[in-house]
PDB file of N, CA and C in Angstrom:
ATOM      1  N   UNK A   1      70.592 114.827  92.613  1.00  0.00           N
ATOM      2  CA  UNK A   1      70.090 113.479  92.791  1.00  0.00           C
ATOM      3  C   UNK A   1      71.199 112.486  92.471  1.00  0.00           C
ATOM      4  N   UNK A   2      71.356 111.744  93.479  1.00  0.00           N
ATOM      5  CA  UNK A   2      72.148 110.520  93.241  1.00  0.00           C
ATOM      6  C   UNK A   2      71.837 109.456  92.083  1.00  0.00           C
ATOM      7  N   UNK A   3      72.904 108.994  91.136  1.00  0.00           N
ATOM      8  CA  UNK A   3      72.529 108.176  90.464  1.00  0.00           C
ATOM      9  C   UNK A   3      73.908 106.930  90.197  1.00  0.00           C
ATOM     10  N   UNK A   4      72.777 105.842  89.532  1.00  0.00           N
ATOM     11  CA  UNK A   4      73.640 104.307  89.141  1.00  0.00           C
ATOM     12  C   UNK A   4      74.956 104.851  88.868  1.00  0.00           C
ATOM     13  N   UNK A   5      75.150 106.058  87.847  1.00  0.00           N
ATOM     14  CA  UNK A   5      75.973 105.491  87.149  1.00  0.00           C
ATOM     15  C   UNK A   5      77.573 106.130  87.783  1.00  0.00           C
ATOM     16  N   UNK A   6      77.103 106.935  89.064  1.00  0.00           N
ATOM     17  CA  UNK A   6      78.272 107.199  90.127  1.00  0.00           C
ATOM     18  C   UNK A   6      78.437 106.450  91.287  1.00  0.00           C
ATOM     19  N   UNK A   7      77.910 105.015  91.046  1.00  0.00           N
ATOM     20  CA  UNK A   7      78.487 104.288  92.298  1.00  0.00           C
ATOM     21  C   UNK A   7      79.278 103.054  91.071  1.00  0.00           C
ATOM     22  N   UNK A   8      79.803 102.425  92.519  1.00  0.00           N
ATOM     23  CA  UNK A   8      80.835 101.291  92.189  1.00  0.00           C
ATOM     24  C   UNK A   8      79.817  99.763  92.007  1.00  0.00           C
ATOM     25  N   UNK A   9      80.076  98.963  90.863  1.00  0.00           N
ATOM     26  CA  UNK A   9      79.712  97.718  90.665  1.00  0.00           C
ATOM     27  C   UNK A   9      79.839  96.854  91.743  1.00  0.00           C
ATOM     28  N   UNK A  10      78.918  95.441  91.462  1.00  0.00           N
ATOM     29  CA  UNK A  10      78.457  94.776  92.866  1.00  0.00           C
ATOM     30  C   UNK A  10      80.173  93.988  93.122  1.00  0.00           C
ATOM     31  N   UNK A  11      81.064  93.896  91.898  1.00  0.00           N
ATOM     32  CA  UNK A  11      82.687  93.239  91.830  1.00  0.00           C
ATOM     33  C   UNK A  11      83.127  93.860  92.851  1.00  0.00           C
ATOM     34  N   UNK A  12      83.132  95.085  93.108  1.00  0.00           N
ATOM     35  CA  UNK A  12      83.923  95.990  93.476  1.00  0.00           C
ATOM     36  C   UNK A  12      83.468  95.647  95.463  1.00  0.00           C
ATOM     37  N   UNK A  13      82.170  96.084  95.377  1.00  0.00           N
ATOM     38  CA  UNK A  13      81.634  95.907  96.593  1.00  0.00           C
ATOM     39  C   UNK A  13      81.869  94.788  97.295  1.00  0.00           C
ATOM     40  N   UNK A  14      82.175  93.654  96.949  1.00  0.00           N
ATOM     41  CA  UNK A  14      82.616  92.213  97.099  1.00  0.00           C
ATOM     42  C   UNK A  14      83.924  92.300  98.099  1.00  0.00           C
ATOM     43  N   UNK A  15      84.984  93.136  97.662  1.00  0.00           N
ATOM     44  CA  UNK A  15      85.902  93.558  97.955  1.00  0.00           C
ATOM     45  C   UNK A  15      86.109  94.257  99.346  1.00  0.00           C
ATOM     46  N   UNK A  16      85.161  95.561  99.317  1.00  0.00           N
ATOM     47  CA  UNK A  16      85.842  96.653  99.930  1.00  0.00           C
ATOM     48  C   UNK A  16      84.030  97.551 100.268  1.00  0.00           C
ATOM     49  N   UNK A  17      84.447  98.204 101.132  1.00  0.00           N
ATOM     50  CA  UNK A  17      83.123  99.798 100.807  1.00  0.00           C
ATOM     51  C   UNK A  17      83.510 100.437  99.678  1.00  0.00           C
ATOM     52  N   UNK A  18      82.110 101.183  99.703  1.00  0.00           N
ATOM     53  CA  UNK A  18      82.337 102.367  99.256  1.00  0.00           C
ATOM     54  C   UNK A  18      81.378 103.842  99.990  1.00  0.00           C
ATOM     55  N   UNK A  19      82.045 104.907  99.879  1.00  0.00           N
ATOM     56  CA  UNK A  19      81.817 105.740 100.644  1.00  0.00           C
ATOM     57  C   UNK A  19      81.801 107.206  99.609  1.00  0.00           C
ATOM     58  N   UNK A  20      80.351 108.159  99.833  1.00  0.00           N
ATOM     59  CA  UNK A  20      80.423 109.076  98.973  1.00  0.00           C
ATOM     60  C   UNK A  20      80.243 110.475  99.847  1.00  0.00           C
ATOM     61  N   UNK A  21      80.172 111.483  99.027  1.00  0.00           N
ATOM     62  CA  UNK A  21      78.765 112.333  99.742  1.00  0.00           C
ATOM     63  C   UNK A  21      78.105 112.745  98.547  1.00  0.00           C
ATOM     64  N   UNK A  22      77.025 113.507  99.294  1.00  0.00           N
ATOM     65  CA  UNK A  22      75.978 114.608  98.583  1.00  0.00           C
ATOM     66  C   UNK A  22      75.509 115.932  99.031  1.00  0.00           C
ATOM     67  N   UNK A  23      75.809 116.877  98.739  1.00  0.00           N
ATOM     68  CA  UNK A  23      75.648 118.613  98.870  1.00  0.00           C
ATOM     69  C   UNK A  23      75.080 118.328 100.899  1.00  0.00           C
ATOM     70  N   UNK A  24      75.766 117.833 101.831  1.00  0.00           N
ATOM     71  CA  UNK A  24      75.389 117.464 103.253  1.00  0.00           C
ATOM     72  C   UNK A  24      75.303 116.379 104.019  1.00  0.00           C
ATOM     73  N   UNK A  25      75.044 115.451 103.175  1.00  0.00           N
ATOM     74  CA  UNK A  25      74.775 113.988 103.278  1.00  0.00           C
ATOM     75  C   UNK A  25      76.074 112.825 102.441  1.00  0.00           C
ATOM     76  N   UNK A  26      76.650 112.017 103.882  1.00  0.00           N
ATOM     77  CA  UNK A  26      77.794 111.830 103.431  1.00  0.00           C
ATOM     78  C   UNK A  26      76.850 109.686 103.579  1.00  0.00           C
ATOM     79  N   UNK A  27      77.243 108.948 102.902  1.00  0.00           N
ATOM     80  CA  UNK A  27      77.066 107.701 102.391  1.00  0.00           C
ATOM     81  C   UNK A  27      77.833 106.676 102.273  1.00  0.00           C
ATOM     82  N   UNK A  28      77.527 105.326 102.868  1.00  0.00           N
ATOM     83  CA  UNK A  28      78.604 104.568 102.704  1.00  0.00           C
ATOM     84  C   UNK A  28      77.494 102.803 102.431  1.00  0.00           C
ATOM     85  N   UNK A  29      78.445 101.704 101.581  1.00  0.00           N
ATOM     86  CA  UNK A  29      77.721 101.099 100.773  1.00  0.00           C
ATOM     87  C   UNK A  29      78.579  99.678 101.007  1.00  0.00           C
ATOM     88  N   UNK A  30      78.236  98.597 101.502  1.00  0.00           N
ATOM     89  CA  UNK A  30      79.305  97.790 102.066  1.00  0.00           C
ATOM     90  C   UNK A  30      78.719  96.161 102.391  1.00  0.00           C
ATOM     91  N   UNK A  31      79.179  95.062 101.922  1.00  0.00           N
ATOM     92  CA  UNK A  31      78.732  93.902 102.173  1.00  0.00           C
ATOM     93  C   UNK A  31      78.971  93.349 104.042  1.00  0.00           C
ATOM     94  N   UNK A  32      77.646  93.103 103.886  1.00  0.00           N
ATOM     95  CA  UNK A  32      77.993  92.876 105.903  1.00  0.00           C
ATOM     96  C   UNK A  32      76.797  91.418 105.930  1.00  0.00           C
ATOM     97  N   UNK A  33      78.295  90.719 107.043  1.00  0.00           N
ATOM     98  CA  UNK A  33      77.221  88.999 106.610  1.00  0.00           C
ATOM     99  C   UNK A  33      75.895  88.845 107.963  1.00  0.00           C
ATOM    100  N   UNK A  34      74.876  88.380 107.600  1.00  0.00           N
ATOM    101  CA  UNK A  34      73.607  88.634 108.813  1.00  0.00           C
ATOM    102  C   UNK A  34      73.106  87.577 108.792  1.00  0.00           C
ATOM    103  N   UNK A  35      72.844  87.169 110.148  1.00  0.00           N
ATOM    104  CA  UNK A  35      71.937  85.554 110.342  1.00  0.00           C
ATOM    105  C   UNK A  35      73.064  85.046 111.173  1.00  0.00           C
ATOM    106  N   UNK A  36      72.469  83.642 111.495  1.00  0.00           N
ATOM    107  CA  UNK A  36      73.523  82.757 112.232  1.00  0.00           C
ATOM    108  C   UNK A  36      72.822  81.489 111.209  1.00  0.00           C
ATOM    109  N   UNK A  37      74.352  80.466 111.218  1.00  0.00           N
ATOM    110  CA  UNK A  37      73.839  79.529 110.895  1.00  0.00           C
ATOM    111  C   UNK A  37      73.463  79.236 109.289  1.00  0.00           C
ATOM    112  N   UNK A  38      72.353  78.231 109.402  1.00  0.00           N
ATOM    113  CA  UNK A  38      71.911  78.378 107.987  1.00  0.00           C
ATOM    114  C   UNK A  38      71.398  79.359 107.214  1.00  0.00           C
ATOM    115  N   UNK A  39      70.991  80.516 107.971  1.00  0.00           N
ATOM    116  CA  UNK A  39      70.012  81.499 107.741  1.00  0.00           C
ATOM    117  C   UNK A  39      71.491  82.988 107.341  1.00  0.00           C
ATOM    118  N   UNK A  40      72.365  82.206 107.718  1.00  0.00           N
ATOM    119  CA  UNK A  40      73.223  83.358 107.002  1.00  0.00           C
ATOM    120  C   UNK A  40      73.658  84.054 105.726  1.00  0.00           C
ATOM    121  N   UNK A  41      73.893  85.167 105.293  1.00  0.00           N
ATOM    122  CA  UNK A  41      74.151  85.333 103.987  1.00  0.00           C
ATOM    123  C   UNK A  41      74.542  86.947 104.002  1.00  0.00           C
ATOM    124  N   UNK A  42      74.660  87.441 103.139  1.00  0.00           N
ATOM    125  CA  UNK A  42      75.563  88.501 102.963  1.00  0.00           C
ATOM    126  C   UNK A  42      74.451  89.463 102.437  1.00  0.00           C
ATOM    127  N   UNK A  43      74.954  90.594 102.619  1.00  0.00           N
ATOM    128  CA  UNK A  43      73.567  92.221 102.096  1.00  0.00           C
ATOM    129  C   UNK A  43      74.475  92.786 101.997  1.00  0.00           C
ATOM    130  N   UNK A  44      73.734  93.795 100.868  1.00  0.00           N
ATOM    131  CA  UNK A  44      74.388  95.307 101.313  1.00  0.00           C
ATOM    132  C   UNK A  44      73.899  96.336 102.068  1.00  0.00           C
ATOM    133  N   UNK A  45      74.817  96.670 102.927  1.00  0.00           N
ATOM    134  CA  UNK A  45      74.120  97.956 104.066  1.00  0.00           C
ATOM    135  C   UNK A  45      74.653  98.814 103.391  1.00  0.00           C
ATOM    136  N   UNK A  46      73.808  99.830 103.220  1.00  0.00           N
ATOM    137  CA  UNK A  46      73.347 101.155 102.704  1.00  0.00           C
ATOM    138  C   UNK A  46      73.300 102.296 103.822  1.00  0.00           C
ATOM    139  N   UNK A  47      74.419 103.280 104.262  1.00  0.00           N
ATOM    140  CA  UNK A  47      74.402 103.897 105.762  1.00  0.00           C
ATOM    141  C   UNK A  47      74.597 105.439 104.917  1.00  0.00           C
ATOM    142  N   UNK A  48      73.626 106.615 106.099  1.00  0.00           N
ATOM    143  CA  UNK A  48      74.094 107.774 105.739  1.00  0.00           C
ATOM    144  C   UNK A  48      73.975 108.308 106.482  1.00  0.00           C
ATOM    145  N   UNK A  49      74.832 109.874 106.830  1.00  0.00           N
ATOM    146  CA  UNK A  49      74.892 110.868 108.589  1.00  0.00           C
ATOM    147  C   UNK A  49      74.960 111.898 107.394  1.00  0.00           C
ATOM    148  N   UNK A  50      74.690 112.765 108.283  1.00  0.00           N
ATOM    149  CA  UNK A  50      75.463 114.400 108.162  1.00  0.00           C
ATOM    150  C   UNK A  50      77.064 114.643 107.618  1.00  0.00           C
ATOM    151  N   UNK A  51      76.965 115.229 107.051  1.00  0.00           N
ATOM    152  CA  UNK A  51      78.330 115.796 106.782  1.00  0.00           C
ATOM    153  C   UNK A  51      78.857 116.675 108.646  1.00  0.00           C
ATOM    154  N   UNK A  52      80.350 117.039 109.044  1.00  0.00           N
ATOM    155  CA  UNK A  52      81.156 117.063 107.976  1.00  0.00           C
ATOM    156  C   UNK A  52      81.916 115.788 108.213  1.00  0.00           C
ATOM    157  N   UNK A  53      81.729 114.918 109.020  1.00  0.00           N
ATOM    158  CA  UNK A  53      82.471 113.738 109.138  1.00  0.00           C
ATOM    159  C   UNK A  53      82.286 112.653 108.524  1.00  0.00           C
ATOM    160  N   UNK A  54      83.559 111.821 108.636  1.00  0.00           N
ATOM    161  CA  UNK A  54      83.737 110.732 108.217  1.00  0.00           C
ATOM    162  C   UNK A  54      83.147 108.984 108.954  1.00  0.00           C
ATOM    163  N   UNK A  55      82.745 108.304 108.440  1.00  0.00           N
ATOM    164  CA  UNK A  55      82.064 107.122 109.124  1.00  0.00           C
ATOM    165  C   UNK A  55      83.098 107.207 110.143  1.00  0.00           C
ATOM    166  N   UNK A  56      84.012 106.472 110.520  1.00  0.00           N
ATOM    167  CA  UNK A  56      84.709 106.450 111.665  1.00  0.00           C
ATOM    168  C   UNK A  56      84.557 107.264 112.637  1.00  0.00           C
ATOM    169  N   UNK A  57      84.780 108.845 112.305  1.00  0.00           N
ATOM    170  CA  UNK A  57      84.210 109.784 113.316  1.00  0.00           C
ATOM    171  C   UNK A  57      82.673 110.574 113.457  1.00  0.00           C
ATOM    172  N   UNK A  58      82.093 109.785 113.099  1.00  0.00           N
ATOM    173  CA  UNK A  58      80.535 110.068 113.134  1.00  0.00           C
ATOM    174  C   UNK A  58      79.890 109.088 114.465  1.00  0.00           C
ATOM    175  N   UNK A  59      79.425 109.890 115.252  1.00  0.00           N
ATOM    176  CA  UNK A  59      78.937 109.227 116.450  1.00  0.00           C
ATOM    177  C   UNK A  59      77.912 107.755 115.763  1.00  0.00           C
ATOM    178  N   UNK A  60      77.411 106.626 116.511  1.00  0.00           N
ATOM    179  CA  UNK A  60      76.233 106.112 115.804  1.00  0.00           C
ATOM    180  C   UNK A  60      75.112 106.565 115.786  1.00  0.00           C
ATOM    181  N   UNK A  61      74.255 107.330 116.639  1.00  0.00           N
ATOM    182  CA  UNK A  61      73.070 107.676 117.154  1.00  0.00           C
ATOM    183  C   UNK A  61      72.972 108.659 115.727  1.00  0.00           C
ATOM    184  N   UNK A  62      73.618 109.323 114.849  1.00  0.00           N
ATOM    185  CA  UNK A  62      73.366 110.138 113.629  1.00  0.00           C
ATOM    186  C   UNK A  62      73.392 109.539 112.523  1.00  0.00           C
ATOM    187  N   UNK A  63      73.969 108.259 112.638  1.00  0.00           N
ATOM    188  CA  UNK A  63      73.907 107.402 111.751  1.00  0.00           C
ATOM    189  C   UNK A  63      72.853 106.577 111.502  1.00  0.00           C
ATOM    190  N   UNK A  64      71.917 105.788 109.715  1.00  0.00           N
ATOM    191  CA  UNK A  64      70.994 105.498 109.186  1.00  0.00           C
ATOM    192  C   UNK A  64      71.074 104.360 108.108  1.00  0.00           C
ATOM    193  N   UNK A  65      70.467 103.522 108.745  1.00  0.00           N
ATOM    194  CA  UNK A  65      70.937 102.150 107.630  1.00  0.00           C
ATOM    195  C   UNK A  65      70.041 101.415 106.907  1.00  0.00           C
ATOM    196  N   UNK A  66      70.121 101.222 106.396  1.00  0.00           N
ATOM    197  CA  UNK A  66      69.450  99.969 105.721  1.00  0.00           C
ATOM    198  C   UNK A  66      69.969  99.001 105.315  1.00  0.00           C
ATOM    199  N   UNK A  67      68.963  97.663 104.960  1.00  0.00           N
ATOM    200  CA  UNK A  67      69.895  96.274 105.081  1.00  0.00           C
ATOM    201  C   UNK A  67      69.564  95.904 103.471  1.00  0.00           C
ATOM    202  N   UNK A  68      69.963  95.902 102.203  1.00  0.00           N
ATOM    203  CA  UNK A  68      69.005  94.984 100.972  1.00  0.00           C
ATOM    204  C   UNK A  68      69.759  93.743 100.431  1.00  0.00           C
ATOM    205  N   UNK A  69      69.385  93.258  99.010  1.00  0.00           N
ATOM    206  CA  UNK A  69      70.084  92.250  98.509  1.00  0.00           C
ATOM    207  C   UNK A  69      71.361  92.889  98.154  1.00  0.00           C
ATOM    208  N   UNK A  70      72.358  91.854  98.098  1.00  0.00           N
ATOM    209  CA  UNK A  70      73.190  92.231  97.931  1.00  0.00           C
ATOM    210  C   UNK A  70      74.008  91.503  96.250  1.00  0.00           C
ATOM    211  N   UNK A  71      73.727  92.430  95.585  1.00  0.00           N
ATOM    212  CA  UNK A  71      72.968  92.662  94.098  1.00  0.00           C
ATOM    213  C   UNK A  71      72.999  93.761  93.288  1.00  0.00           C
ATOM    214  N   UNK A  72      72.943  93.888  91.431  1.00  0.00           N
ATOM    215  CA  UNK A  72      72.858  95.027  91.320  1.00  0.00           C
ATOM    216  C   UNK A  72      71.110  95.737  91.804  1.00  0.00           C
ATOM    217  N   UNK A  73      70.104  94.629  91.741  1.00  0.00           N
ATOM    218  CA  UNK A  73      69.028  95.353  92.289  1.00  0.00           C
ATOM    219  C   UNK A  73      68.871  96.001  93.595  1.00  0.00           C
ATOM    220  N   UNK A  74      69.920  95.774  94.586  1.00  0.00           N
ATOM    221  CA  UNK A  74      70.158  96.104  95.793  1.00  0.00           C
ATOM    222  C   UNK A  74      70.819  97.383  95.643  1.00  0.00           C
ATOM    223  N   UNK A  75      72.045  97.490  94.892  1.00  0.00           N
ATOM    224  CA  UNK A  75      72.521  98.818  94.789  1.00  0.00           C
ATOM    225  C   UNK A  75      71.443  99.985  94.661  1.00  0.00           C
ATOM    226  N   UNK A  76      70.716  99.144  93.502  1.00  0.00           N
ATOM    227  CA  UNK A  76      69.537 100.306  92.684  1.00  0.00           C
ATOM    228  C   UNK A  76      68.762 100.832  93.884  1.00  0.00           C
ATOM    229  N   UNK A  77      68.268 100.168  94.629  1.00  0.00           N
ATOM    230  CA  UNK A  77      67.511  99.883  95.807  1.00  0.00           C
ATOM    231  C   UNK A  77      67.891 101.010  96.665  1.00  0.00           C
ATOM    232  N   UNK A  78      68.988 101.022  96.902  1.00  0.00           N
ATOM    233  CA  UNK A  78      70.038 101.440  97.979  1.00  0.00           C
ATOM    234  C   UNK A  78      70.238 103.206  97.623  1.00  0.00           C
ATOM    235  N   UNK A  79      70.503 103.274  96.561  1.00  0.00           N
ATOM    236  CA  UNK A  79      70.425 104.567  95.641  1.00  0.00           C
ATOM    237  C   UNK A  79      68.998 105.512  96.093  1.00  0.00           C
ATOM    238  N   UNK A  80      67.930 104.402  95.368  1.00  0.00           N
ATOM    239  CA  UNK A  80      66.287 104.845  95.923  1.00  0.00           C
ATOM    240  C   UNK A  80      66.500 105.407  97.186  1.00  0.00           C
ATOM    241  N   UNK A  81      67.035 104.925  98.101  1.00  0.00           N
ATOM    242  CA  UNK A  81      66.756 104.890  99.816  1.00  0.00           C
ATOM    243  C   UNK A  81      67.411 106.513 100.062  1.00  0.00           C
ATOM    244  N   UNK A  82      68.717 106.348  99.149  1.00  0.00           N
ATOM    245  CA  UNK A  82      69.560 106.972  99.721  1.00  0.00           C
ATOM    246  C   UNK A  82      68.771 108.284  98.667  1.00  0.00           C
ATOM    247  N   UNK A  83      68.355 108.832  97.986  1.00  0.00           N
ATOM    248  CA  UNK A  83      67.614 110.049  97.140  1.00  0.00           C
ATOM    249  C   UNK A  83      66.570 110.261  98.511  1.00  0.00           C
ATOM    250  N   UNK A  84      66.032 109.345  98.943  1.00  0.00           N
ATOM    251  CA  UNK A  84      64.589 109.867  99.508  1.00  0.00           C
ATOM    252  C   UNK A  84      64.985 110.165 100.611  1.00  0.00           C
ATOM    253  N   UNK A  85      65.633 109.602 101.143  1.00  0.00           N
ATOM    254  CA  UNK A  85      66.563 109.987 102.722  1.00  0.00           C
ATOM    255  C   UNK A  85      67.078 111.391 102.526  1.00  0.00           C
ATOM    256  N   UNK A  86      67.789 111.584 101.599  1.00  0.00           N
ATOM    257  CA  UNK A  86      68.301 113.162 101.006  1.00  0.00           C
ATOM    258  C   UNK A  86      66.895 113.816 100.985  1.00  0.00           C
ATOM    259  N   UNK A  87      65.828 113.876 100.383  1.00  0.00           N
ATOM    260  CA  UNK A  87      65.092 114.528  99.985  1.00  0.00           C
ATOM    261  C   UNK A  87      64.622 114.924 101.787  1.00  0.00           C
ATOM    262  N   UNK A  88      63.755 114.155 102.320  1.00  0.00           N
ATOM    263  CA  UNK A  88      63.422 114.072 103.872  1.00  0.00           C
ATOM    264  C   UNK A  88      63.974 114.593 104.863  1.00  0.00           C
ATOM    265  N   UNK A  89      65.520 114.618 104.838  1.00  0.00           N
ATOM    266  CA  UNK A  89      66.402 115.113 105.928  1.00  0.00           C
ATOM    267  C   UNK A  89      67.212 116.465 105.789  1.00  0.00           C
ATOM    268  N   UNK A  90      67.844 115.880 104.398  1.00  0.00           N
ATOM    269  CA  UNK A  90      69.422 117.224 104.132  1.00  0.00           C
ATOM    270  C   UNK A  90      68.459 118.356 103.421  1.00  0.00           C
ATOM    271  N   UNK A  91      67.873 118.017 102.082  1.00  0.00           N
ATOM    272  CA  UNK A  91      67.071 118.585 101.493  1.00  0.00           C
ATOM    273  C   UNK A  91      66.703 120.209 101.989  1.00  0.00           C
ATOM    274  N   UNK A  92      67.005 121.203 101.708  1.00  0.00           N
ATOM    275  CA  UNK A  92      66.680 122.818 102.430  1.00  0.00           C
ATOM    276  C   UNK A  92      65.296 122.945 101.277  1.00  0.00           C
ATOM    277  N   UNK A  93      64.343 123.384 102.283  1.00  0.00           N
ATOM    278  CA  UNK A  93      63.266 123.741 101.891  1.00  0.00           C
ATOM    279  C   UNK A  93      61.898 123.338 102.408  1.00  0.00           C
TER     280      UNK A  93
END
């Protein structure tokens, strides 16, 4: 099970991605700005595929996102998504 205290702070995310895996399930965690206009503002997208590739070489159609605050409650959020997504998909059994 994925947890808080192996991802990167919301400082960090500000910056740059971040990109993990898990025993199949590879993850990536990244500020992306949405809206036009006044309605614009920044999230974190929360994306995960199959192993064995890397975002760049991962087709999109295998790829899985989600949009949240972009926040430490968003990370937390994002974590949630990303356990139950594991559990549902990669998960053997």
């Amino acid at each position: 099970m994925l947890e808080r205290a192996g991802f990167m702070p919301i400082a960090y995310l500000k910056k740059t991605s971040y990109t993990g895996s898990y025993t199949g399930m590879r993850f990536k965690m990244e500020k992306v700005r949405v809206g036009e206009g006044e309605e614009e503002k920044d999230v974190l997208r929360v994306t995960h595929w199959p192993e064995p590739f890397g975002y760049d070489a991962t087709r999109e159609e295998l790829k899985t996102w989600m949009d949240t605050s972009f926040d430490e409650e968003g990370i937390c959020k994002g974590i949630d998504w990303l356990n139950e997504e594991y559990s549902a998909r990669y998960q053997a059994g």
